[in-house]
PDB file of N, CA and C in Angstrom:
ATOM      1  N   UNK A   1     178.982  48.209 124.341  1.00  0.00           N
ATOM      2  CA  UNK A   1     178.135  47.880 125.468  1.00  0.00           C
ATOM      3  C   UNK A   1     178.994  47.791 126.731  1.00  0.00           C
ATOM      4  N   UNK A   2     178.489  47.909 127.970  1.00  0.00           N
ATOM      5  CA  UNK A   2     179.206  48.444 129.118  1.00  0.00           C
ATOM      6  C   UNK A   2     179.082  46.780 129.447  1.00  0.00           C
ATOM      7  N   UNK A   3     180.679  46.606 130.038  1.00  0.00           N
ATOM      8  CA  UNK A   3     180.332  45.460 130.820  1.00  0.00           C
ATOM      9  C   UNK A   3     179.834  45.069 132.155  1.00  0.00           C
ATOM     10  N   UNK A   4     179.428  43.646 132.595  1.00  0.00           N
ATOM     11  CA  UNK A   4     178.249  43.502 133.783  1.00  0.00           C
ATOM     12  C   UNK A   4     179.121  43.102 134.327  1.00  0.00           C
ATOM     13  N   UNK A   5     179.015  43.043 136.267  1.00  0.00           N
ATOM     14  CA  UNK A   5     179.745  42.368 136.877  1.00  0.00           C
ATOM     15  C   UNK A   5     179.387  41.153 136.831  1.00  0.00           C
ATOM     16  N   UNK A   6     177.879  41.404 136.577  1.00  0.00           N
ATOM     17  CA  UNK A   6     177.056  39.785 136.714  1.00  0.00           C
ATOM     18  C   UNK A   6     176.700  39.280 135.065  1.00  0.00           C
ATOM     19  N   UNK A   7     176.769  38.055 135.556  1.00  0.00           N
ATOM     20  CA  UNK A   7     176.653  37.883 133.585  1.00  0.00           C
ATOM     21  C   UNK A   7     175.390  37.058 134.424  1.00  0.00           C
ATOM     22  N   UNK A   8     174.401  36.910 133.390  1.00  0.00           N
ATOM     23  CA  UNK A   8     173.066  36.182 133.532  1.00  0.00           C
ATOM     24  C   UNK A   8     173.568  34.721 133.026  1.00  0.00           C
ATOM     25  N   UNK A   9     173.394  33.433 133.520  1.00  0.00           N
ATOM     26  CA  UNK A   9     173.401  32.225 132.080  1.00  0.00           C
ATOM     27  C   UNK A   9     172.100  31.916 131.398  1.00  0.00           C
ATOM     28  N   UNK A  10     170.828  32.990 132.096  1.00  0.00           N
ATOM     29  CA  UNK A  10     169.833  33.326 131.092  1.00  0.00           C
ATOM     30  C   UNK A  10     169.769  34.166 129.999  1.00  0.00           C
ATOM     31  N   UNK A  11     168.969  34.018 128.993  1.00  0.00           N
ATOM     32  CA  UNK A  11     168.405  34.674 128.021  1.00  0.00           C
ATOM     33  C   UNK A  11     168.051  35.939 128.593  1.00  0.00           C
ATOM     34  N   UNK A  12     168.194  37.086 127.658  1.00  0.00           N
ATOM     35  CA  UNK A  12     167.356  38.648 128.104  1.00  0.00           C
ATOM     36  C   UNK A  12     166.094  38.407 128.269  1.00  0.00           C
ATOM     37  N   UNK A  13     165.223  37.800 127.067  1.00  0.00           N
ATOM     38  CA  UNK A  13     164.208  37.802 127.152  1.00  0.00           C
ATOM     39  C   UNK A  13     163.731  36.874 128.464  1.00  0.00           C
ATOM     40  N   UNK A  14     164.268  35.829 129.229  1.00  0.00           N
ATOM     41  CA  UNK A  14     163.607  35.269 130.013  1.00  0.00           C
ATOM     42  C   UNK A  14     164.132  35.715 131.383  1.00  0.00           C
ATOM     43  N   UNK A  15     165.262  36.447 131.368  1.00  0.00           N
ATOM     44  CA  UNK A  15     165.491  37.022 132.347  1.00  0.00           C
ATOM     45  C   UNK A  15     164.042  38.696 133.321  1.00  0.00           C
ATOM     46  N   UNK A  16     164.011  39.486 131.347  1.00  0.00           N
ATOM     47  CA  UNK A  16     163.093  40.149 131.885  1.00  0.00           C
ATOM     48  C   UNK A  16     161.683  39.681 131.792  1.00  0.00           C
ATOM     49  N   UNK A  17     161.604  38.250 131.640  1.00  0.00           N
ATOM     50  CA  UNK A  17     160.097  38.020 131.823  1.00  0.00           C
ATOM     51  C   UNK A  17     160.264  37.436 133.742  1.00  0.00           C
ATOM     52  N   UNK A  18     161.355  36.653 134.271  1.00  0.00           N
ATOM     53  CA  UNK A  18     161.403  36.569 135.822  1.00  0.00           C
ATOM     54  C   UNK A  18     161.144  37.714 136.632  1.00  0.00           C
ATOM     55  N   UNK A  19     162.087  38.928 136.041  1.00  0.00           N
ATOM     56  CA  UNK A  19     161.891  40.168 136.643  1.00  0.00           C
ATOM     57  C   UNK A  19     160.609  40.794 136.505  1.00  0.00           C
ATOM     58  N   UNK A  20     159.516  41.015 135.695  1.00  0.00           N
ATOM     59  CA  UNK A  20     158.644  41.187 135.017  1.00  0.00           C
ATOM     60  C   UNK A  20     157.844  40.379 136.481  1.00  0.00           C
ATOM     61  N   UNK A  21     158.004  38.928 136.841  1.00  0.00           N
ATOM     62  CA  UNK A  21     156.899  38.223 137.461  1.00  0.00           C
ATOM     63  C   UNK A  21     157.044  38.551 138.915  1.00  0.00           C
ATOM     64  N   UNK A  22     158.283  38.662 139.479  1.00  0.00           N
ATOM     65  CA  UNK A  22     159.288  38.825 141.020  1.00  0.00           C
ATOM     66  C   UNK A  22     158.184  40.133 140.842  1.00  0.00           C
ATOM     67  N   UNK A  23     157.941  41.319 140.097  1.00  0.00           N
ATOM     68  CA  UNK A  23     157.479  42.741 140.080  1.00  0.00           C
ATOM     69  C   UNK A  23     156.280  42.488 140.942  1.00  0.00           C
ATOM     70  N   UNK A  24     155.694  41.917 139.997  1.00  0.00           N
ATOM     71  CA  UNK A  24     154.248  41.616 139.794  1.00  0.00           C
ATOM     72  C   UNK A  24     153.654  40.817 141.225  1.00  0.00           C
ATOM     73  N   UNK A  25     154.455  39.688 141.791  1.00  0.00           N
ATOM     74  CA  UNK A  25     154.417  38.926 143.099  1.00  0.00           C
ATOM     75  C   UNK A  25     154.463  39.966 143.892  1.00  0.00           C
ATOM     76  N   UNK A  26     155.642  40.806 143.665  1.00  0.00           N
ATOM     77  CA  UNK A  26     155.743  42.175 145.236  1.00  0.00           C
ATOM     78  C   UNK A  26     155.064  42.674 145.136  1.00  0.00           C
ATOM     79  N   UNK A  27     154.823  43.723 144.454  1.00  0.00           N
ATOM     80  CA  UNK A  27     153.241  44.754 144.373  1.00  0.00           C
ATOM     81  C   UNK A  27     152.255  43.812 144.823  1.00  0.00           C
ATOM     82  N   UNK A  28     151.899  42.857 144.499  1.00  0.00           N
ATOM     83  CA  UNK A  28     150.733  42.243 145.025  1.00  0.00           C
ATOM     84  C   UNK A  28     150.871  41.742 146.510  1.00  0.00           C
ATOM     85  N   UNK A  29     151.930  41.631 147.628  1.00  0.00           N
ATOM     86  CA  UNK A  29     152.401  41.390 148.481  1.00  0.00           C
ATOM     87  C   UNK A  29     151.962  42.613 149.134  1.00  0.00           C
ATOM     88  N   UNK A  30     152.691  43.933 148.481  1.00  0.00           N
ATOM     89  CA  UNK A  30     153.158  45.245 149.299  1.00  0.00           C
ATOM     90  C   UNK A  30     151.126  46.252 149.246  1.00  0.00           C
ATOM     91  N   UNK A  31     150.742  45.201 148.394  1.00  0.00           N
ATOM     92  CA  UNK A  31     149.168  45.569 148.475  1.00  0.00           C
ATOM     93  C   UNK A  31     148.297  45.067 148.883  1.00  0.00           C
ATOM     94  N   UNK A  32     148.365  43.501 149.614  1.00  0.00           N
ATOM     95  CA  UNK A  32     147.731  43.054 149.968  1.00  0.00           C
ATOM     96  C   UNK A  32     148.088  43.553 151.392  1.00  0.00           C
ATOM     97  N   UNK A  33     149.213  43.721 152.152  1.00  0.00           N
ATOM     98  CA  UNK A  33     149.966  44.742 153.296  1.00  0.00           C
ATOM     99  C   UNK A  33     148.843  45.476 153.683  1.00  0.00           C
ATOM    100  N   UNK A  34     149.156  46.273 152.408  1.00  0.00           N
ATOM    101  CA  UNK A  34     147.994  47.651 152.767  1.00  0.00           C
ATOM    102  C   UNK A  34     146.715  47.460 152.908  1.00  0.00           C
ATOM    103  N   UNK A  35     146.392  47.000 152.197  1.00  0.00           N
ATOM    104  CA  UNK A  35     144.853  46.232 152.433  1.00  0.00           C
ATOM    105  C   UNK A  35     144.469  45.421 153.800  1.00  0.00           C
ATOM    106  N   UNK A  36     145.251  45.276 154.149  1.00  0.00           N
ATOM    107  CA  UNK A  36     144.881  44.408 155.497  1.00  0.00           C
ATOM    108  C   UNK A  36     144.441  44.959 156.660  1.00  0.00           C
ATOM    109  N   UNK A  37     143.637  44.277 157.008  1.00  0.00           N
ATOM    110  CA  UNK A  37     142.278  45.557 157.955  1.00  0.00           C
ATOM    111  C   UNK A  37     142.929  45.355 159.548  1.00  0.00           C
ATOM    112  N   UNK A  38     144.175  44.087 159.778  1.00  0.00           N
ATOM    113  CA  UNK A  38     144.433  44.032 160.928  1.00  0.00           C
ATOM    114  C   UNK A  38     145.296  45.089 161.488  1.00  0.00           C
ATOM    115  N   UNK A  39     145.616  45.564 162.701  1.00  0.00           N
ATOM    116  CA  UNK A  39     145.994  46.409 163.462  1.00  0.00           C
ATOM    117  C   UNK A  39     147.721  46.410 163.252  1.00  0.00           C
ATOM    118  N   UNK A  40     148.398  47.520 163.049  1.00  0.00           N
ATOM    119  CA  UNK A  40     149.938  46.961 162.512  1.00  0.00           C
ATOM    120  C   UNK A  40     150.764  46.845 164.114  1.00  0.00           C
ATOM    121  N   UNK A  41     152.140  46.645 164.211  1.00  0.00           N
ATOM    122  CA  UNK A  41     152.820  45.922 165.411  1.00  0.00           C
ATOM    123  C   UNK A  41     152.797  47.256 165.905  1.00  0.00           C
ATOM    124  N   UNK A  42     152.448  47.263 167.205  1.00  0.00           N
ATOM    125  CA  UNK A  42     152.978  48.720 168.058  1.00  0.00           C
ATOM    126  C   UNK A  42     154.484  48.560 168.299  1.00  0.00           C
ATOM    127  N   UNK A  43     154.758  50.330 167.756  1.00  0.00           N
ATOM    128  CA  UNK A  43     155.888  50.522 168.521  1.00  0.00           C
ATOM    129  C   UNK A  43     157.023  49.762 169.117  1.00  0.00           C
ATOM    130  N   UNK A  44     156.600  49.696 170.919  1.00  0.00           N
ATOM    131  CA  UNK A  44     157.349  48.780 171.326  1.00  0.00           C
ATOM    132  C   UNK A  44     157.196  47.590 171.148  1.00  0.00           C
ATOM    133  N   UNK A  45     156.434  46.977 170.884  1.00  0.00           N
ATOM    134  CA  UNK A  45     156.761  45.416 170.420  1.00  0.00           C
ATOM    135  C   UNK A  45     157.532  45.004 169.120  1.00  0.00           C
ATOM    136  N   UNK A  46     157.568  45.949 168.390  1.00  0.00           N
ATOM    137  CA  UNK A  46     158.364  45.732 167.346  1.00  0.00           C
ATOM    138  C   UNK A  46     159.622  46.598 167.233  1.00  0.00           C
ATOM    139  N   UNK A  47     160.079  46.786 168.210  1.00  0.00           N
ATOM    140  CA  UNK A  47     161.545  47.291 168.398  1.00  0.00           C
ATOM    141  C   UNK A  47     162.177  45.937 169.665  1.00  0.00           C
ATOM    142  N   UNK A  48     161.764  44.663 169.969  1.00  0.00           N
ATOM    143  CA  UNK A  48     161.955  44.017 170.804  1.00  0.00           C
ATOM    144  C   UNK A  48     163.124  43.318 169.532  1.00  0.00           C
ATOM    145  N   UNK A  49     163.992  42.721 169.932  1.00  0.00           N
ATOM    146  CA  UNK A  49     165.084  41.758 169.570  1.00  0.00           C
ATOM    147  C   UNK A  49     165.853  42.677 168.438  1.00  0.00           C
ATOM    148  N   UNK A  50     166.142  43.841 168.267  1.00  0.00           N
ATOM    149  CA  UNK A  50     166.648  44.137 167.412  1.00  0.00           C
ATOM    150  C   UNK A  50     168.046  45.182 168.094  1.00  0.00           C
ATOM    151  N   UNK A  51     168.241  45.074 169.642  1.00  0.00           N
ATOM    152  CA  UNK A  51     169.119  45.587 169.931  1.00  0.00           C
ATOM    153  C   UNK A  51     168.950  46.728 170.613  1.00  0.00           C
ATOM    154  N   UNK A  52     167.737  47.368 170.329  1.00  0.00           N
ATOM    155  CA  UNK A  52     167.896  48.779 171.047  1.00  0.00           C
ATOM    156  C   UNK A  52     167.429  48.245 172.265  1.00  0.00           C
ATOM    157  N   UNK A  53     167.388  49.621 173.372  1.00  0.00           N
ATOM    158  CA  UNK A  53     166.910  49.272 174.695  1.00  0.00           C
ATOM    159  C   UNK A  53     165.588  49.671 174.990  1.00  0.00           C
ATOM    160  N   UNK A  54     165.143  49.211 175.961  1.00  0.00           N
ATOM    161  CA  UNK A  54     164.002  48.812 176.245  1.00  0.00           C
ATOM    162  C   UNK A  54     163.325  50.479 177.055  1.00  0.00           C
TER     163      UNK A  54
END
């Protein structure tokens, strides 16, 4: 078996049941996103504080 950089101090099995739930929370996040009937950030307002110019 290949070694990890990361060692878990969890169990496999409860490790892939966290990963399994973290899945399950995002998709439902990255779909409720989409679903959302409100208007998304224009453009320039959402290039404000991130450095570029105006």
């Amino acid at each position: 078996m290949e070694e990890s950089l990361y060692e878990s101090p969890l169990p496999p099995s409860e490790v892939q049941e966290k990963a399994g739930s973290y899945d399950r929370w995002f998709r439902d996040r990255v779909q409720r996103s989409l679903d959302d009937p409100h208007p998304g950030i224009p453009p320039r307002r959402s290039d404000r504080g991130n450095g570029r110019a105006h």
